[in-house]
C-alpha atoms as a PDB file:
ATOM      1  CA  UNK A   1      -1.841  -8.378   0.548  1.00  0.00           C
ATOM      2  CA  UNK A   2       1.077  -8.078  -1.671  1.00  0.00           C
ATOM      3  CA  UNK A   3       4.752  -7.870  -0.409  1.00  0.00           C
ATOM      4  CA  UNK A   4       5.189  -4.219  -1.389  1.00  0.00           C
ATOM      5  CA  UNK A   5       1.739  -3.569   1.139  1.00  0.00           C
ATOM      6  CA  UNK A   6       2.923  -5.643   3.572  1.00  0.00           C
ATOM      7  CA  UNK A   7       6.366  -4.067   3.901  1.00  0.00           C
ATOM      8  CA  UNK A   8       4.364  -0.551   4.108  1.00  0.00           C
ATOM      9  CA  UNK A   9       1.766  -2.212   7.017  1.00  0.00           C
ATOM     10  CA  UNK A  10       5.333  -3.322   8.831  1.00  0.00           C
ATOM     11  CA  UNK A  11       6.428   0.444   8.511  1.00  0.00           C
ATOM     12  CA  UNK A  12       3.419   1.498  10.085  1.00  0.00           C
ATOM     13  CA  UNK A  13       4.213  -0.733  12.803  1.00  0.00           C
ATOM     14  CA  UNK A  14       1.188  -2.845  12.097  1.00  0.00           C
ATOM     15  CA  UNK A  15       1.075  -5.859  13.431  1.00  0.00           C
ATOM     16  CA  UNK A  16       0.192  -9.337  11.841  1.00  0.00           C
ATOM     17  CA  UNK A  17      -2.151 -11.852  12.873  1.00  0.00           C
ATOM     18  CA  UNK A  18      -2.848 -15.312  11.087  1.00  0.00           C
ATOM     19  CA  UNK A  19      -6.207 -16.783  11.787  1.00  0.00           C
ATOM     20  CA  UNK A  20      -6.780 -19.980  10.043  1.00  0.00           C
ATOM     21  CA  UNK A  21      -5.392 -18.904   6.627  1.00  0.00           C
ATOM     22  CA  UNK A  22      -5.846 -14.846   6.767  1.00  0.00           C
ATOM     23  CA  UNK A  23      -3.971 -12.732   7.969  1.00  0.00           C
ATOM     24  CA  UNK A  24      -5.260  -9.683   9.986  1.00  0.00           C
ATOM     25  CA  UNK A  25      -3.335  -6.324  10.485  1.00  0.00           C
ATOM     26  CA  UNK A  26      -4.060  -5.111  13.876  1.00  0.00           C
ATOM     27  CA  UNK A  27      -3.129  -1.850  15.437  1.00  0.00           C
ATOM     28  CA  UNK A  28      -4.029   1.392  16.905  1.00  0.00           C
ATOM     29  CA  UNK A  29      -5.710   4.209  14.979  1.00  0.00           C
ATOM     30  CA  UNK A  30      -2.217   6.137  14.796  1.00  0.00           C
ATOM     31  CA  UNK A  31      -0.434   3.024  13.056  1.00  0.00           C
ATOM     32  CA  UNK A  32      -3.546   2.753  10.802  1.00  0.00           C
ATOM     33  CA  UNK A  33      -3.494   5.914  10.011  1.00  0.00           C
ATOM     34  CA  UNK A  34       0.618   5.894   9.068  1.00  0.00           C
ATOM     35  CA  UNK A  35      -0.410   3.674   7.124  1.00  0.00           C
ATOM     36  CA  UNK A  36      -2.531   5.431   5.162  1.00  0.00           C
ATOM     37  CA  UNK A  37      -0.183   7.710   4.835  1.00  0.00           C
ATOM     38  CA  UNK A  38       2.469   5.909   3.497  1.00  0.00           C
ATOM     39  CA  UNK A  39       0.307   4.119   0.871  1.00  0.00           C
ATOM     40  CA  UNK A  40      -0.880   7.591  -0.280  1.00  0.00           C
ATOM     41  CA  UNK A  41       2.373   9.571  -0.273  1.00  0.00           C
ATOM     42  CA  UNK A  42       3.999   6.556  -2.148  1.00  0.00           C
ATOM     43  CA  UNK A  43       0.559   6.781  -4.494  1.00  0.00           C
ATOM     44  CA  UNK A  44       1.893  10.777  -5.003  1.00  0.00           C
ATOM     45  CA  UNK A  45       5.144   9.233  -5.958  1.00  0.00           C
ATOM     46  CA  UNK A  46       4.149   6.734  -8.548  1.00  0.00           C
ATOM     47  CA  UNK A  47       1.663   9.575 -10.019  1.00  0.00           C
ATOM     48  CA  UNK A  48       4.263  12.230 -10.280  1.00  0.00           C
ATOM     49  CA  UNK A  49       7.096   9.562 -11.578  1.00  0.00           C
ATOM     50  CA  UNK A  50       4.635   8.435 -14.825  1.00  0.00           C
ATOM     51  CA  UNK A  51       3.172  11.672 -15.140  1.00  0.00           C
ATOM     52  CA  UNK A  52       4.424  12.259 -18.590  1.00  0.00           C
ATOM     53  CA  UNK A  53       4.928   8.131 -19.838  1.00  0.00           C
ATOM     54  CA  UNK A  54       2.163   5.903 -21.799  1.00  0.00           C
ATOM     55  CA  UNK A  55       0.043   4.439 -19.296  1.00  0.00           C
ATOM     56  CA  UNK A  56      -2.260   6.975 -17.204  1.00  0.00           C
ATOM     57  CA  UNK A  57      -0.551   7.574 -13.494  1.00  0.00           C
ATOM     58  CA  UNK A  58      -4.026   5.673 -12.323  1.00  0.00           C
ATOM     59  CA  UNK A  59      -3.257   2.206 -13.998  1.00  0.00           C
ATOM     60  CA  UNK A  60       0.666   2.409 -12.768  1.00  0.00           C
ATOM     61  CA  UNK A  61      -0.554   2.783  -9.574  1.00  0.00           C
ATOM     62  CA  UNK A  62      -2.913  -0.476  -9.564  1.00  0.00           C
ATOM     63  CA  UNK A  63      -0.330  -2.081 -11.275  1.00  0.00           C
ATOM     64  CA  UNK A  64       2.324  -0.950  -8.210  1.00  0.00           C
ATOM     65  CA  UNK A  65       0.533  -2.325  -5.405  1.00  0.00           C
ATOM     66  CA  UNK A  66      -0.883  -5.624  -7.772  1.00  0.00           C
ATOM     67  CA  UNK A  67      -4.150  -4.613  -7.989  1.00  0.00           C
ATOM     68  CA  UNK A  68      -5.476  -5.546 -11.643  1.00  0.00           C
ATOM     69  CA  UNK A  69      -8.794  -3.502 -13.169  1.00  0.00           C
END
């Protein structure tokens, strides 16, 4: 998970678990669901932000959170 998702999991109050070399998120269905929230209100952001530049809001937005097509 990249830092900018893992800063978002620990404002959800998610908490981390390493098992061998993963790491799990663990938490109840309200954190999980913050969570959720905050990745798609800060999706909303980086949509409404590039609107208007080159790239299409949906490739800023994989590029934001370090997810390559």
């Amino acid at each position: 998970m990249n830092e900018r998702l893992q800063a978002l999991a620990a404002q959800a109050k998610l908490n981390g678990v390493e098992f061998d070399t993963i790491k799990y998120y663990v938490g109840t269905e309200e954190t999980f669901l913050a969570f959720a929230k905050l990745i798609i209100r800060e999706c909303a952001d980086i949509a409404s932000i590039n609107a208007h530049q080159y790239e299409t809001p949906g490739s800023y937005v994989l590029k934001h959170f370090g997810v390559e097509e």
